[in-house]
C-alpha atoms as a PDB file:
ATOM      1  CA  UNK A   1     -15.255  -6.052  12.783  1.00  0.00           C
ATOM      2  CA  UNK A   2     -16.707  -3.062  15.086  1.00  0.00           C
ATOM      3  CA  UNK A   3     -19.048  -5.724  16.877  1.00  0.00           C
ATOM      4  CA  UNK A   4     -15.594  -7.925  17.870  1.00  0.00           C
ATOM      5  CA  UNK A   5     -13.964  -5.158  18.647  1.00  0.00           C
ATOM      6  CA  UNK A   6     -12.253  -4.377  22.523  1.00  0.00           C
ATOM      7  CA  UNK A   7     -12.549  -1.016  24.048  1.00  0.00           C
ATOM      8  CA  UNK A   8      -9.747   0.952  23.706  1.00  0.00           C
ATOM      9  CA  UNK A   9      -7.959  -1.122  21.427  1.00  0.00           C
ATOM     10  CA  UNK A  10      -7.480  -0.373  17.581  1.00  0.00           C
ATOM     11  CA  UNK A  11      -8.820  -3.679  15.868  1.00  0.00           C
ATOM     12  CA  UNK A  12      -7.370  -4.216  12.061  1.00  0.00           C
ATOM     13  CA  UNK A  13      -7.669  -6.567   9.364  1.00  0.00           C
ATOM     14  CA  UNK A  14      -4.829  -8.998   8.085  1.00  0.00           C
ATOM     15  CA  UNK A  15      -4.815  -6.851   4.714  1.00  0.00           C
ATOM     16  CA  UNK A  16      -4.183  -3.595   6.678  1.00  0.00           C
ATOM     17  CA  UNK A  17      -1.704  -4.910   9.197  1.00  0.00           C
ATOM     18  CA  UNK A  18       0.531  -5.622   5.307  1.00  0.00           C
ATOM     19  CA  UNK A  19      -0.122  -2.173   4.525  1.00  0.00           C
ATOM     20  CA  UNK A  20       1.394  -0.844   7.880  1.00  0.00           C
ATOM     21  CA  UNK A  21       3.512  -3.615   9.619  1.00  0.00           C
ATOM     22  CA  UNK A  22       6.362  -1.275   8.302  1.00  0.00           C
ATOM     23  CA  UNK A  23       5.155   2.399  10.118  1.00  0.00           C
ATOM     24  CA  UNK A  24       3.165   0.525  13.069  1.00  0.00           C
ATOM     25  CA  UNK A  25       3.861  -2.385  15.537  1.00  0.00           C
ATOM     26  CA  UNK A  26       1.108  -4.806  16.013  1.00  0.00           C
ATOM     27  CA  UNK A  27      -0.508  -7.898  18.121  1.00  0.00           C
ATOM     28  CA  UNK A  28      -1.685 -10.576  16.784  1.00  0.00           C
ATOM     29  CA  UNK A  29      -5.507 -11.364  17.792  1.00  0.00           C
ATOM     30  CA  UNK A  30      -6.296 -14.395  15.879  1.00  0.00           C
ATOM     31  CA  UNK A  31      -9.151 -15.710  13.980  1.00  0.00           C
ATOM     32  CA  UNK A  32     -12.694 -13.804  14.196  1.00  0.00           C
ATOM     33  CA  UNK A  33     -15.848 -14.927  12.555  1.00  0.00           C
ATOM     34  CA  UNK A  34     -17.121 -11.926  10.754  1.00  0.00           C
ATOM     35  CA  UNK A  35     -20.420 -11.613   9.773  1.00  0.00           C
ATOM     36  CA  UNK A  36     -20.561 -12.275   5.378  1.00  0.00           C
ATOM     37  CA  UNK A  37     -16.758 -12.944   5.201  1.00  0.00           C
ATOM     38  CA  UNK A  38     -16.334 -15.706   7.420  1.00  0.00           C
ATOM     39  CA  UNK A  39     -13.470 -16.360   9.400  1.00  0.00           C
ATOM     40  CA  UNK A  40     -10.863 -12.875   9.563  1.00  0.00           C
ATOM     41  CA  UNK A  41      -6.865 -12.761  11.423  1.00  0.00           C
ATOM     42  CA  UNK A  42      -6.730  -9.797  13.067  1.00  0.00           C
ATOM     43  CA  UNK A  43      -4.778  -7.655  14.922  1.00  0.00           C
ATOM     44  CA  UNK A  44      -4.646  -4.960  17.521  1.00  0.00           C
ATOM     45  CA  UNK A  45      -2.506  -1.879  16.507  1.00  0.00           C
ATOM     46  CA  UNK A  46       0.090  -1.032  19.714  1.00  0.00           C
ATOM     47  CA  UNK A  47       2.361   1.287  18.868  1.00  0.00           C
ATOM     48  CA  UNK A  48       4.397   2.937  16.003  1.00  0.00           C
ATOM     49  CA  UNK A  49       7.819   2.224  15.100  1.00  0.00           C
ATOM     50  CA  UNK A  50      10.154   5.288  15.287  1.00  0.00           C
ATOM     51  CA  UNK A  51      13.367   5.014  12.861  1.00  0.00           C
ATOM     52  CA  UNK A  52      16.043   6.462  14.548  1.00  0.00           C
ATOM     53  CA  UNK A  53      18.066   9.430  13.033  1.00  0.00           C
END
């Protein structure tokens, strides 16, 4: 995923975006060919959610 990557943004799989949708706030990208997986969703990480007290 490096080589699709954007400068300066944080570039994340579908499977990691589950792990954190909850903590993190994120963009969707779309489909990326990745090279020995085929076709990926990814995201860009933006921000971070704050709860509020």
């Amino acid at each position: 995923m490096e080589s699709h990557g954007i400068p300066g943004k944080i570039q994340v799989s579908e499977t990691t975006y589950h792990l954190l949708q909850h903590q993190y706030k994120f963009e969707e990208r779309g489909l990326i060919e990745i090279k020995g997986k085929g076709e990926m969703k990814t995201y860009f990480l933006t921000g971070r959610h704050f709860s509020a007290l």
